[in-house]
PDB file of N, CA and C in Angstrom:
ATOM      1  N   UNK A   1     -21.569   4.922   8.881  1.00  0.00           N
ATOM      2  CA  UNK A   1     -20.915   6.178   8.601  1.00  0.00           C
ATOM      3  C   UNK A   1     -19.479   5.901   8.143  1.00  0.00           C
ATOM      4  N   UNK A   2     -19.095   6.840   7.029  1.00  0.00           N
ATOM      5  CA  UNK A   2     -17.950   6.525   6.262  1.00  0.00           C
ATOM      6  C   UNK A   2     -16.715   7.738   7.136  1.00  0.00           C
ATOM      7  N   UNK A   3     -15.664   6.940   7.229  1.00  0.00           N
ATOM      8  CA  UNK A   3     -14.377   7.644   8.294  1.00  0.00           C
ATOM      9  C   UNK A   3     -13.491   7.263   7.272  1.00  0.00           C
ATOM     10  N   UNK A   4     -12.914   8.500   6.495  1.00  0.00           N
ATOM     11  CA  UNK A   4     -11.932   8.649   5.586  1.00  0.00           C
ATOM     12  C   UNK A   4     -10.949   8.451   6.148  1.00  0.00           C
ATOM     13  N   UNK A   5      -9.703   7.959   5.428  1.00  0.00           N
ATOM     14  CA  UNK A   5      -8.158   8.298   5.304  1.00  0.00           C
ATOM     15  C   UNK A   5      -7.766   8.790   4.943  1.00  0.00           C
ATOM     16  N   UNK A   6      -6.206   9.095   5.018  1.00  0.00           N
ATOM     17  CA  UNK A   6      -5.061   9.492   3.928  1.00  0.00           C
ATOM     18  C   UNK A   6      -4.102   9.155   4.381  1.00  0.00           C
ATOM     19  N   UNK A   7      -3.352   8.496   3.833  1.00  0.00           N
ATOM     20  CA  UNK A   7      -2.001   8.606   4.553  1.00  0.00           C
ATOM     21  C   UNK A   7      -1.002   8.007   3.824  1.00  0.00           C
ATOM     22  N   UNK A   8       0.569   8.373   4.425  1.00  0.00           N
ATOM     23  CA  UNK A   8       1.435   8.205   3.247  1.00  0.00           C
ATOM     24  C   UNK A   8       2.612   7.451   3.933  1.00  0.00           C
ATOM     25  N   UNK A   9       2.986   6.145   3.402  1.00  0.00           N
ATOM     26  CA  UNK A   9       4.060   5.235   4.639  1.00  0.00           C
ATOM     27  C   UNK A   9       5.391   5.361   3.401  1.00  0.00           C
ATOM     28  N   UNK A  10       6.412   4.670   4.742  1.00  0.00           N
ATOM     29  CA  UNK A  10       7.324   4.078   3.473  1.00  0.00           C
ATOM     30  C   UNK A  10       7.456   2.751   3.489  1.00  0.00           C
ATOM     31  N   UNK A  11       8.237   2.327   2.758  1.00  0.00           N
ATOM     32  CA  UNK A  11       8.575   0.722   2.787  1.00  0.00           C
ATOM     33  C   UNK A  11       9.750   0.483   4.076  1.00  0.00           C
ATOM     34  N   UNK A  12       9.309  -0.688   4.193  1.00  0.00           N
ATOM     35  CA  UNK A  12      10.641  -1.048   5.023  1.00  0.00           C
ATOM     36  C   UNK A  12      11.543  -2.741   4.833  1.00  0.00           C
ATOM     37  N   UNK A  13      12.017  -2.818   3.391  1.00  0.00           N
ATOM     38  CA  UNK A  13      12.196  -4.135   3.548  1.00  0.00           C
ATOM     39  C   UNK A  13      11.864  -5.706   3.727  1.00  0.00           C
ATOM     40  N   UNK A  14      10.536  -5.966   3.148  1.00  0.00           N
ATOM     41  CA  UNK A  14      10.090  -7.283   3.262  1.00  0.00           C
ATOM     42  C   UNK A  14       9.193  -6.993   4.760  1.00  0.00           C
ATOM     43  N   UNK A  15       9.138  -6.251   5.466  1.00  0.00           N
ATOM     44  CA  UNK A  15       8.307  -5.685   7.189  1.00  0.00           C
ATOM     45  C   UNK A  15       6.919  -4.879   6.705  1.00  0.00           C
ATOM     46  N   UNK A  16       5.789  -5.834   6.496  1.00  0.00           N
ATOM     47  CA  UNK A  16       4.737  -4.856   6.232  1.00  0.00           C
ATOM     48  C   UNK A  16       4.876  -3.923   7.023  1.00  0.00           C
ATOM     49  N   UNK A  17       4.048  -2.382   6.961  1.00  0.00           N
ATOM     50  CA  UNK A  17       4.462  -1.430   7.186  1.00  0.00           C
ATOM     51  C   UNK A  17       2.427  -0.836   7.639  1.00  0.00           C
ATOM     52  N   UNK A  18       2.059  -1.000   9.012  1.00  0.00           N
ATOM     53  CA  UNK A  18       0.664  -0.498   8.784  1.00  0.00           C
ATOM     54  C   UNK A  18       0.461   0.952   7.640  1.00  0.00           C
ATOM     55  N   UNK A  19      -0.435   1.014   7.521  1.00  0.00           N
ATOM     56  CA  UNK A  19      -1.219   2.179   6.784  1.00  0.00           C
ATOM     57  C   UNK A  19      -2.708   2.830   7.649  1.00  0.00           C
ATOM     58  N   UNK A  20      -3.373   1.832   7.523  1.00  0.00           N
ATOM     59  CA  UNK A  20      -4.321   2.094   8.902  1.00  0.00           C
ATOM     60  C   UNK A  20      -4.587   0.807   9.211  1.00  0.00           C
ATOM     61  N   UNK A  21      -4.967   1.183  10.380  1.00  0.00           N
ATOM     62  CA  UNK A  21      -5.553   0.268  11.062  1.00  0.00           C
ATOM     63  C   UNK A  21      -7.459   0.524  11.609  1.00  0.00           C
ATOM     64  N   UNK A  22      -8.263  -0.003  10.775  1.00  0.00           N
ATOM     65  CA  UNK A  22     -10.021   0.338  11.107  1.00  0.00           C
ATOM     66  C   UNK A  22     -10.534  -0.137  12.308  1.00  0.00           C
ATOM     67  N   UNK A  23      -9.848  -1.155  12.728  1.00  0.00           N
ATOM     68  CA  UNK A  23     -10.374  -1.748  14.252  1.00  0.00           C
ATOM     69  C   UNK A  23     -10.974  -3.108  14.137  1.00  0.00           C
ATOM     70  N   UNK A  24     -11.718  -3.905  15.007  1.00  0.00           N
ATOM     71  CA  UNK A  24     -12.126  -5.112  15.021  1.00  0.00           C
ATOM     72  C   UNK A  24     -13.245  -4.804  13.921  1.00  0.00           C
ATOM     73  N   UNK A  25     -14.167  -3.631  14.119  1.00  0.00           N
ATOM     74  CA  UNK A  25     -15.366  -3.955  13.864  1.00  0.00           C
ATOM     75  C   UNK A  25     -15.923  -3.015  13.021  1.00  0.00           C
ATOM     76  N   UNK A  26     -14.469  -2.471  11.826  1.00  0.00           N
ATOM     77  CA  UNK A  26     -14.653  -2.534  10.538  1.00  0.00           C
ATOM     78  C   UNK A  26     -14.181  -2.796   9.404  1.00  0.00           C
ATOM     79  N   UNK A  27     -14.294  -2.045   8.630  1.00  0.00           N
ATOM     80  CA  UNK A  27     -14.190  -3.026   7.101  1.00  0.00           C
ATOM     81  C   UNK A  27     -13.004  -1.581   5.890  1.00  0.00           C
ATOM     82  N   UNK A  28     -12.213  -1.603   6.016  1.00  0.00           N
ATOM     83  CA  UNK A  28     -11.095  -0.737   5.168  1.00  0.00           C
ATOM     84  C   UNK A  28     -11.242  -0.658   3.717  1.00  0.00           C
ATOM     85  N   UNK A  29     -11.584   0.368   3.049  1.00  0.00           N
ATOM     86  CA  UNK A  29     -11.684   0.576   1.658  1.00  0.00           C
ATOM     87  C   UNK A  29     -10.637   1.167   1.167  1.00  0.00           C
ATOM     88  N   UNK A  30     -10.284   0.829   0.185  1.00  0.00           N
ATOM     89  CA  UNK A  30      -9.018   1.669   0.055  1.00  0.00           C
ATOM     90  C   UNK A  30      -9.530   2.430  -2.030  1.00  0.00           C
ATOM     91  N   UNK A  31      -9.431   3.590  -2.270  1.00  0.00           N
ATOM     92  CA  UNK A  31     -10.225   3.938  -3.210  1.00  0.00           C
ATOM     93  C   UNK A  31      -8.972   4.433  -4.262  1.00  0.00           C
ATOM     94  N   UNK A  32      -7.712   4.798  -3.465  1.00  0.00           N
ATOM     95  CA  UNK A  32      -6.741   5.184  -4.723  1.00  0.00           C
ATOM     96  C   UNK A  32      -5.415   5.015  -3.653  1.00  0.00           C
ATOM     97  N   UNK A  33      -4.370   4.490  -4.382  1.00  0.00           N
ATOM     98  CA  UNK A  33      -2.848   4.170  -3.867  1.00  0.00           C
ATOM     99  C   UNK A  33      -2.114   4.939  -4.656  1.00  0.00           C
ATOM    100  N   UNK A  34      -1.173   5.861  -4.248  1.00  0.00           N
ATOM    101  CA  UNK A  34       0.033   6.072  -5.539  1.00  0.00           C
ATOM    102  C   UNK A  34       1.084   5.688  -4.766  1.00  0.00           C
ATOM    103  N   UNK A  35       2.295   4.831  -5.895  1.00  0.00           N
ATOM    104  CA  UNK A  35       3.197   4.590  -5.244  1.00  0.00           C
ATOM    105  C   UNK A  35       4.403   5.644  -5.939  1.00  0.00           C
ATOM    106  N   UNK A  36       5.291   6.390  -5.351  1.00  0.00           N
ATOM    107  CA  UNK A  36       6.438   7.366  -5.833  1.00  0.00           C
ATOM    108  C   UNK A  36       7.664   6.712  -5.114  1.00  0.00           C
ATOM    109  N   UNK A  37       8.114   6.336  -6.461  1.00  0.00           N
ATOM    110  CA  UNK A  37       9.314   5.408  -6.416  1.00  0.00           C
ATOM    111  C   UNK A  37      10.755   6.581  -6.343  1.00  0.00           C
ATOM    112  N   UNK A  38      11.258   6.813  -5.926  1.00  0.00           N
ATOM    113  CA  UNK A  38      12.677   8.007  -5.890  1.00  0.00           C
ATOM    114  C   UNK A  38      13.645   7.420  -6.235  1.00  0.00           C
ATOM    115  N   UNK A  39      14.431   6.047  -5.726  1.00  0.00           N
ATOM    116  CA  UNK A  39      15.290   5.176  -5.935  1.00  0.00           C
ATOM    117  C   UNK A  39      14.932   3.617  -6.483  1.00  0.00           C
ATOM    118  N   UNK A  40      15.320   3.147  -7.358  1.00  0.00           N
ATOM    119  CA  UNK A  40      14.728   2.248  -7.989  1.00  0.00           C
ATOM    120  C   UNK A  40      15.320   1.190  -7.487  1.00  0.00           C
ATOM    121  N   UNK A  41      14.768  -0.188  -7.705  1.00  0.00           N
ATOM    122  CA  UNK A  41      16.022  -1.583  -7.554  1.00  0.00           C
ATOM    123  C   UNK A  41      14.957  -2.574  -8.364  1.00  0.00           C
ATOM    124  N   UNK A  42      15.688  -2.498  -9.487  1.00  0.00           N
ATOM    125  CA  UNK A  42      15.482  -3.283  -9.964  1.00  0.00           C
ATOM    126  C   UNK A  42      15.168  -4.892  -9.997  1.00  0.00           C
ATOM    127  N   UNK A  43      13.482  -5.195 -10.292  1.00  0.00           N
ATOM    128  CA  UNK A  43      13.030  -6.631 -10.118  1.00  0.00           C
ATOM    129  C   UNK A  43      12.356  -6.747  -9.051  1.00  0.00           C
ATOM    130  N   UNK A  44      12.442  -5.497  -7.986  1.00  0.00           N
ATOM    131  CA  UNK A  44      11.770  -6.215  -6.863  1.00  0.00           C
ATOM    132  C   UNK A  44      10.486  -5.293  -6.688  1.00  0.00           C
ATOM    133  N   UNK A  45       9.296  -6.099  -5.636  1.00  0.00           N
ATOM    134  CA  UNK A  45       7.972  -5.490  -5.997  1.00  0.00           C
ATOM    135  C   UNK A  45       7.906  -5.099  -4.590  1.00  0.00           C
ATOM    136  N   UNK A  46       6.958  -3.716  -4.957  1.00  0.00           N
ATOM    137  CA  UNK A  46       5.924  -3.165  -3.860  1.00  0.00           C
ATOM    138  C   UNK A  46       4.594  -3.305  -3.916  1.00  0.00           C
ATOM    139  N   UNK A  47       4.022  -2.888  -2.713  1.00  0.00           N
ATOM    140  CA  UNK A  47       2.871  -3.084  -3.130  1.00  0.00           C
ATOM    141  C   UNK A  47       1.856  -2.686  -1.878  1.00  0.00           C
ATOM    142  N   UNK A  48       0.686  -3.067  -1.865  1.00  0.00           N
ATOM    143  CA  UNK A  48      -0.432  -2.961  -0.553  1.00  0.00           C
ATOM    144  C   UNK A  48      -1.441  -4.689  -0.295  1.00  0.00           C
ATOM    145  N   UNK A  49      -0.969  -4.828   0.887  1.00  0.00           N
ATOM    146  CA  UNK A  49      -2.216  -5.954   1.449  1.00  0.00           C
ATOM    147  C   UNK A  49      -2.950  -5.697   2.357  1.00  0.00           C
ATOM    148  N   UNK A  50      -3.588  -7.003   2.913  1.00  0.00           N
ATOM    149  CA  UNK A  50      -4.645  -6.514   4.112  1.00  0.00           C
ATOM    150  C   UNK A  50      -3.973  -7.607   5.182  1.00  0.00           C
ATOM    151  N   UNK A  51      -3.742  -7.309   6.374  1.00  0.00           N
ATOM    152  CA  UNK A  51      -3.210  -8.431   7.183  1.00  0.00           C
ATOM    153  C   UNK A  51      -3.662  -9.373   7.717  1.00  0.00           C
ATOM    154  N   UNK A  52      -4.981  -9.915   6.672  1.00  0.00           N
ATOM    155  CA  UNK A  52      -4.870 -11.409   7.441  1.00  0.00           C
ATOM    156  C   UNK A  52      -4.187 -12.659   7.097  1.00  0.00           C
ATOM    157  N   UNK A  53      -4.968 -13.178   7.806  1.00  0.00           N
ATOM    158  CA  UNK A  53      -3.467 -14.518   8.354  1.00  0.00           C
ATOM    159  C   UNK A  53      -2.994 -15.249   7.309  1.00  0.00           C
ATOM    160  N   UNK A  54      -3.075 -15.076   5.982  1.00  0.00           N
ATOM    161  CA  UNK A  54      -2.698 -15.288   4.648  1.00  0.00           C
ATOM    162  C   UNK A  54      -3.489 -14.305   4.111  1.00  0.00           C
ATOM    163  N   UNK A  55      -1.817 -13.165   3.635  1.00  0.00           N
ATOM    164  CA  UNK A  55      -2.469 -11.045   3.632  1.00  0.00           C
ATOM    165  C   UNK A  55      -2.784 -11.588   1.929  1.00  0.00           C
ATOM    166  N   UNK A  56      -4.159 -10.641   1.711  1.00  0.00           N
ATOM    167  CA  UNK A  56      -4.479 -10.681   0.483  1.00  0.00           C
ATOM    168  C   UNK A  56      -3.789  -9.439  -0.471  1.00  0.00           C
ATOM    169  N   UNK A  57      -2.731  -9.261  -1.222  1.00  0.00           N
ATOM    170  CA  UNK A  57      -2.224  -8.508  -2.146  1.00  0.00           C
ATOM    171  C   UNK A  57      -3.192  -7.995  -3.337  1.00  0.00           C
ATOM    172  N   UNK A  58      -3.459  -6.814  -3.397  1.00  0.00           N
ATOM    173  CA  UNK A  58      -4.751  -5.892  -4.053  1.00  0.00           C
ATOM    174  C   UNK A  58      -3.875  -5.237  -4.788  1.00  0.00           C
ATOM    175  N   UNK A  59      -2.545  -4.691  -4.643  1.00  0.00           N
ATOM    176  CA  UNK A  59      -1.706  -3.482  -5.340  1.00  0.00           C
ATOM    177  C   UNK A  59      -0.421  -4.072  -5.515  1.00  0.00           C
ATOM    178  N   UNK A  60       0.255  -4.636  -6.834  1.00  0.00           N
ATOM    179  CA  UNK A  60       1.750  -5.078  -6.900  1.00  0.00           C
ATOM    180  C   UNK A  60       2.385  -4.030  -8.106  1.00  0.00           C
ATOM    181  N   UNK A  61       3.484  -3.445  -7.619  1.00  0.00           N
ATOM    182  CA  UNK A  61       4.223  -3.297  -8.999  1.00  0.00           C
ATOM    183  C   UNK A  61       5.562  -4.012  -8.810  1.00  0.00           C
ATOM    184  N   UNK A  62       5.948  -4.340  -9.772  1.00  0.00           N
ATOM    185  CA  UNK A  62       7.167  -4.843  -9.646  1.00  0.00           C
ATOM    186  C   UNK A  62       8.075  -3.753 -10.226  1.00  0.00           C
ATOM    187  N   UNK A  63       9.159  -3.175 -10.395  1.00  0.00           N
ATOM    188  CA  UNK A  63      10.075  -2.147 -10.244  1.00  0.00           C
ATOM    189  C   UNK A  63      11.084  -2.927 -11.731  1.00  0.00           C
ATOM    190  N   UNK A  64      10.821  -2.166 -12.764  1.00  0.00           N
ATOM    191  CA  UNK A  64      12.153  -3.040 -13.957  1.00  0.00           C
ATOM    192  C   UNK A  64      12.559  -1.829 -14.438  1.00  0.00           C
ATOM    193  N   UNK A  65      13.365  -1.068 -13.484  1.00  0.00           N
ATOM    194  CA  UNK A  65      14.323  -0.008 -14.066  1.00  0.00           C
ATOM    195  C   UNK A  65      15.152  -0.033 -12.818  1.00  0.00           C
ATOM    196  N   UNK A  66      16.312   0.235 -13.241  1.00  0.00           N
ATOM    197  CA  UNK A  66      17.441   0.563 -12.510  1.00  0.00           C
ATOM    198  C   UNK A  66      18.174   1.794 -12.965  1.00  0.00           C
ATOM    199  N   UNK A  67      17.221   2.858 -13.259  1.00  0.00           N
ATOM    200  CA  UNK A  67      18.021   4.307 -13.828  1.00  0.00           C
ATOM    201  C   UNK A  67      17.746   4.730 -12.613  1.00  0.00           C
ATOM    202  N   UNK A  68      19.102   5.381 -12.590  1.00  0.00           N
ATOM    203  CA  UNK A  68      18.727   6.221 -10.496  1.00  0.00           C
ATOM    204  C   UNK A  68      18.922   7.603 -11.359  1.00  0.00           C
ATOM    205  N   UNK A  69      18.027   8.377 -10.054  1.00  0.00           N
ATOM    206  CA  UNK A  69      17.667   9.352 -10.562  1.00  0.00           C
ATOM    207  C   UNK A  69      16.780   9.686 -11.200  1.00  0.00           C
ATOM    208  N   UNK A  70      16.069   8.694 -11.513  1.00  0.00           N
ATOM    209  CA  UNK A  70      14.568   9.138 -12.181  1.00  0.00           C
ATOM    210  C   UNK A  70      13.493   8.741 -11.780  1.00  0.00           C
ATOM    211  N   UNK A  71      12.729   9.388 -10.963  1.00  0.00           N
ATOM    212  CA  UNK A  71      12.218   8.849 -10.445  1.00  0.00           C
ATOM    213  C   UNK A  71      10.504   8.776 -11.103  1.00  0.00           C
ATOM    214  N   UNK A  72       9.641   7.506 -10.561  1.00  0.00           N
ATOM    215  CA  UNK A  72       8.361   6.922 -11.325  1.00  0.00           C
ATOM    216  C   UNK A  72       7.200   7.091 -10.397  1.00  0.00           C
ATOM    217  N   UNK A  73       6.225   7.206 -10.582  1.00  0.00           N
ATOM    218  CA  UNK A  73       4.788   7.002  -9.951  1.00  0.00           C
ATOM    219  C   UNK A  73       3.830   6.072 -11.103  1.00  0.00           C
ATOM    220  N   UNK A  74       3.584   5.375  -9.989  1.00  0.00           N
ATOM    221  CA  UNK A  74       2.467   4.184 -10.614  1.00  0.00           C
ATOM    222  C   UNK A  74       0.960   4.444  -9.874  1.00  0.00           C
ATOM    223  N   UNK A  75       0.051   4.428 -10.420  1.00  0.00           N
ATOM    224  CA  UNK A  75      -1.463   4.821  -9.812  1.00  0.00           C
ATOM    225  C   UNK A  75      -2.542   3.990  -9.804  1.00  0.00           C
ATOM    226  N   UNK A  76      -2.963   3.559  -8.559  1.00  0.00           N
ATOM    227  CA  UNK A  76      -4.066   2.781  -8.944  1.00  0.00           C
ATOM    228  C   UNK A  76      -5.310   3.272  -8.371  1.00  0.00           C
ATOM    229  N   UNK A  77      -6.371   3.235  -9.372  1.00  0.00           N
ATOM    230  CA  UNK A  77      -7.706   4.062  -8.574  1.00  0.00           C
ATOM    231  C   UNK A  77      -8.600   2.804  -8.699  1.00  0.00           C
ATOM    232  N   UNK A  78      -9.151   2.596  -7.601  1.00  0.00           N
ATOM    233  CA  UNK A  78     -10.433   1.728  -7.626  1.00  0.00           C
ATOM    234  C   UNK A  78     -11.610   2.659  -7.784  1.00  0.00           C
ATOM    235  N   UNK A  79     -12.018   3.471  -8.051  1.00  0.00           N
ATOM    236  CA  UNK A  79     -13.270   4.357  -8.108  1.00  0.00           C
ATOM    237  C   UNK A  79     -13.518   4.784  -6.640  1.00  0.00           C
ATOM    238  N   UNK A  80     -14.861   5.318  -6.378  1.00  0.00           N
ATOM    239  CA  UNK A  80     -15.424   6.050  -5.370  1.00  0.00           C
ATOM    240  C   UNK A  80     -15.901   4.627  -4.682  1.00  0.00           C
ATOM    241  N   UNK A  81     -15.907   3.451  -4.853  1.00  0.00           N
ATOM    242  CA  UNK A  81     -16.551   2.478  -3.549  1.00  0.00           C
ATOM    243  C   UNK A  81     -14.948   1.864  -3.396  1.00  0.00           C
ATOM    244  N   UNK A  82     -14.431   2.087  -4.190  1.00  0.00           N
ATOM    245  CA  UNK A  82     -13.316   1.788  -3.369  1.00  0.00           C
ATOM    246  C   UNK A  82     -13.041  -0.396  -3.493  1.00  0.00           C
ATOM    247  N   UNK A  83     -11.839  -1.064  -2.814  1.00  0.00           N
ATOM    248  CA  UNK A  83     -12.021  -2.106  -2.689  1.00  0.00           C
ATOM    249  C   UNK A  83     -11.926  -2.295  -1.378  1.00  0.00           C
ATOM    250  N   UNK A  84     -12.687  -3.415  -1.285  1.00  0.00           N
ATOM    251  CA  UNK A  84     -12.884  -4.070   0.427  1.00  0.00           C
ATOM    252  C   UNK A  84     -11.482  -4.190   0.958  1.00  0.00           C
ATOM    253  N   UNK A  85     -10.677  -4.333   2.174  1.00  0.00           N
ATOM    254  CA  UNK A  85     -10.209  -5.459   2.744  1.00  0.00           C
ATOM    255  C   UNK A  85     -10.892  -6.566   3.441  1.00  0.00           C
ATOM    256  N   UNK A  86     -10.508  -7.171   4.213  1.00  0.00           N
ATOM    257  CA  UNK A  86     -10.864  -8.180   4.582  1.00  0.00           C
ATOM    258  C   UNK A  86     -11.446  -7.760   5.950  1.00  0.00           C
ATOM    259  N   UNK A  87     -12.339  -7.692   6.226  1.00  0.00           N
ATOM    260  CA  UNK A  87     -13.226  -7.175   7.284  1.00  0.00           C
ATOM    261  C   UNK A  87     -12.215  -7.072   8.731  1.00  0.00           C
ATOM    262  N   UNK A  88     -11.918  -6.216   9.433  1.00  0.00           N
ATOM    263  CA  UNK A  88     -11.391  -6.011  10.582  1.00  0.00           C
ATOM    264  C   UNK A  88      -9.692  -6.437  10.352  1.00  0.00           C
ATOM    265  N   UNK A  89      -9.581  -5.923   9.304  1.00  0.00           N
ATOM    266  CA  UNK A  89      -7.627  -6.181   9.193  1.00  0.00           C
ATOM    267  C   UNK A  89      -7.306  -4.929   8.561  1.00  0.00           C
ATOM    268  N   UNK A  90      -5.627  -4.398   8.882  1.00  0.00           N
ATOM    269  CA  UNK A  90      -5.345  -3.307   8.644  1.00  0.00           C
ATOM    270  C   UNK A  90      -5.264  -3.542   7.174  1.00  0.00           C
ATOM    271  N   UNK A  91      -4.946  -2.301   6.751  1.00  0.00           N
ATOM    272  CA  UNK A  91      -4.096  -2.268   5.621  1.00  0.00           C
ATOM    273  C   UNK A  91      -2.631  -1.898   5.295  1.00  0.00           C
ATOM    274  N   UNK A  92      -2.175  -2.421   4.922  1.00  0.00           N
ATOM    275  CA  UNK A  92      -0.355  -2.360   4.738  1.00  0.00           C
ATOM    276  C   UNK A  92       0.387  -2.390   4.038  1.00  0.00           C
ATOM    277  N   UNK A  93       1.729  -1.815   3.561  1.00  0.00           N
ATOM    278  CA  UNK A  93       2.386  -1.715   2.652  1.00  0.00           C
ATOM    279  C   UNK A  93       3.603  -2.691   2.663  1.00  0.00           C
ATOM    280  N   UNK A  94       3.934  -3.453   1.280  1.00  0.00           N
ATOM    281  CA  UNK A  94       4.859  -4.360   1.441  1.00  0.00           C
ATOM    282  C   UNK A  94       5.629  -4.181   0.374  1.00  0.00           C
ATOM    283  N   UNK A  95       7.284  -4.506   0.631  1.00  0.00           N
ATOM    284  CA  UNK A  95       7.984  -4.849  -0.178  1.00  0.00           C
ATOM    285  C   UNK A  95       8.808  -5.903  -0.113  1.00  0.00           C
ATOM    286  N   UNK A  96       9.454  -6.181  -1.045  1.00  0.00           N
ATOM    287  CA  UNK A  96      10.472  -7.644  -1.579  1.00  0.00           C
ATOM    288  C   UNK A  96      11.846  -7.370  -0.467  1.00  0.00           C
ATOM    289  N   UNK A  97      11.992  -8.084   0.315  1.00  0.00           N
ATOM    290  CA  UNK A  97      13.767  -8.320   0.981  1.00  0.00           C
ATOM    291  C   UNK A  97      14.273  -7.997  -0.168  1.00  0.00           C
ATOM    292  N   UNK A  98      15.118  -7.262   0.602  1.00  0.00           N
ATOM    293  CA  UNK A  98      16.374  -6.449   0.166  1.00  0.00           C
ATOM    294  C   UNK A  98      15.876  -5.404  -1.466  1.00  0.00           C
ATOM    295  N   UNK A  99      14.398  -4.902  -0.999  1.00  0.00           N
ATOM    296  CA  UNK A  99      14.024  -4.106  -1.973  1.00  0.00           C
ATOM    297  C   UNK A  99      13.787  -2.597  -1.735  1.00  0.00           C
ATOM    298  N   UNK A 100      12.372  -2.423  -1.713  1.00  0.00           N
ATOM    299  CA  UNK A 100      12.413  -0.529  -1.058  1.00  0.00           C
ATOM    300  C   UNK A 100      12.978  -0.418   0.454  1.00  0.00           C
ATOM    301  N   UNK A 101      13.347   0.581   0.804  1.00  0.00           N
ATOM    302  CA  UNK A 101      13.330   0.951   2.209  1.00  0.00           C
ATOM    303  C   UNK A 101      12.613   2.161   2.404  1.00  0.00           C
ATOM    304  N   UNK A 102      13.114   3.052   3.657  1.00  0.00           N
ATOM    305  CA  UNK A 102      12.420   4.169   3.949  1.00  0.00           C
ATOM    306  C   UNK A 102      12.850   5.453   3.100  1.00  0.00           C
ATOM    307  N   UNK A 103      14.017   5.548   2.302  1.00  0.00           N
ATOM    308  CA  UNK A 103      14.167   6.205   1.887  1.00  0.00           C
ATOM    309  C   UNK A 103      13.924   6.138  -0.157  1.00  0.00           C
ATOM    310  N   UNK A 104      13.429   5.238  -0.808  1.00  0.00           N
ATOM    311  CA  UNK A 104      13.726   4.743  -1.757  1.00  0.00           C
ATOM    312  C   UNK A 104      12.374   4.678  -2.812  1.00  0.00           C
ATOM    313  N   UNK A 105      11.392   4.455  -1.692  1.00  0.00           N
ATOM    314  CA  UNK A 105       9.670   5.000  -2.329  1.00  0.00           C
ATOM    315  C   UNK A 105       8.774   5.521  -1.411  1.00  0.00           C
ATOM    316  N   UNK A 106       7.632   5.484  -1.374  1.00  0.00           N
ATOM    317  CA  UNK A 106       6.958   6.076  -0.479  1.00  0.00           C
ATOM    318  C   UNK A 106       5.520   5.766  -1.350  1.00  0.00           C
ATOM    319  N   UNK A 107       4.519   5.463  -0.277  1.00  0.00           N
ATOM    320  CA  UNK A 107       2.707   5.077  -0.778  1.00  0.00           C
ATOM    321  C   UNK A 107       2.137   5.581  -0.149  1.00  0.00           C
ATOM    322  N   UNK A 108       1.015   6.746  -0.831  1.00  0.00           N
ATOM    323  CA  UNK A 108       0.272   7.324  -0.366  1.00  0.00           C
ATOM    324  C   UNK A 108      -1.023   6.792  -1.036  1.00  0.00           C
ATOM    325  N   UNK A 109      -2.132   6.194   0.317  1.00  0.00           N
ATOM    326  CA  UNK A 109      -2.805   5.611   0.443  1.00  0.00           C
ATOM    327  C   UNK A 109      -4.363   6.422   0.942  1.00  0.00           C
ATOM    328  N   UNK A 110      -5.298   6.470  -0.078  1.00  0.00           N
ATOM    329  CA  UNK A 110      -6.420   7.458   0.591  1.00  0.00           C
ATOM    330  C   UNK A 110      -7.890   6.092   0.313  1.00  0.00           C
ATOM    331  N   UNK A 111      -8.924   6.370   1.469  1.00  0.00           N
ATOM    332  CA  UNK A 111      -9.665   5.465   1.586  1.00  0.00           C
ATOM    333  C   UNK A 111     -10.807   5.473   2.622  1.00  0.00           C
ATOM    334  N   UNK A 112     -11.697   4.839   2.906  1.00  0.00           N
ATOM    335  CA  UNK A 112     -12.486   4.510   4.108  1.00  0.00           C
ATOM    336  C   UNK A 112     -12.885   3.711   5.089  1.00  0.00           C
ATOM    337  N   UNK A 113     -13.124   3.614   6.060  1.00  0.00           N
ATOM    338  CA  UNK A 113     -13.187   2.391   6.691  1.00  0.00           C
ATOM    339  C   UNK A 113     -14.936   2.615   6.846  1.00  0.00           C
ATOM    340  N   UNK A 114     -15.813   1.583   7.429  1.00  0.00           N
ATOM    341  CA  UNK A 114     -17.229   1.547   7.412  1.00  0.00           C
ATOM    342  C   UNK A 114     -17.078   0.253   8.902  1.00  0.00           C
ATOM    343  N   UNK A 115     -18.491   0.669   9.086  1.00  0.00           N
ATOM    344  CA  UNK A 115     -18.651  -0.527  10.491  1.00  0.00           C
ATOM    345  C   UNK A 115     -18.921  -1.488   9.693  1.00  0.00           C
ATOM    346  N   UNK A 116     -18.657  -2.458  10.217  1.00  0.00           N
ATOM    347  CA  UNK A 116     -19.033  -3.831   9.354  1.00  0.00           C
ATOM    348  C   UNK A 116     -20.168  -4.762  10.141  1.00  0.00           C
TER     349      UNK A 116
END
């Protein structure tokens, strides 16, 4: 049985940031990410992984504007199956030291988890 998400984090500085967490004993799909950038910094990337013990990176943008004030959305849809994580690891949002913080973007993350 499929147990949807949604949810929307911010960055915090190089500190993955959970998104969900499915549990030991399932498997996290993640089917569409938008990232809404408000404050820009130029060169440095955001993005989404899965936390295992070398996190696999599925979602990068790297950020090459430094116009403040304008702010960007980048979209990524994997379709309706969505992509795996790595069986029983959260999913999480990351950025570059000394790049987004909590106030600067924000990822809203919709998806499923499944028993594995």
């Amino acid at each position: 049985m499929k147990r949807f998400f949604a949810n929307t984090v911010a960055f915090n500085d190089a500190t993955a940031v959970d998104v969900v967490d499915p549990g030991s004993a399932r498997t996290a799909y993640v089917t569409k990410a938008t990232l809404t950038i408000v404050a820009h910094v130029n060169g440095k990337f955001a993005g989404l992984q899965d936390s295992a013990g070398t996190p696999v990176v599925f979602c990068k943008h790297i950020d090459a504007t430094a116009a403040a004030g304008v702010p960007s959305v980048v979209t990524w849809d994997f379709g309706r199956e969505g992509i795996p994580m790595t069986a029983g690891k959260k999913v999480q949002s990351i950025s570059e030291a000394s790049g987004f913080n909590g106030t600067e973007a924000y990822l809203y993350v919709e998806g499923y988890t499944v028993k594995t």
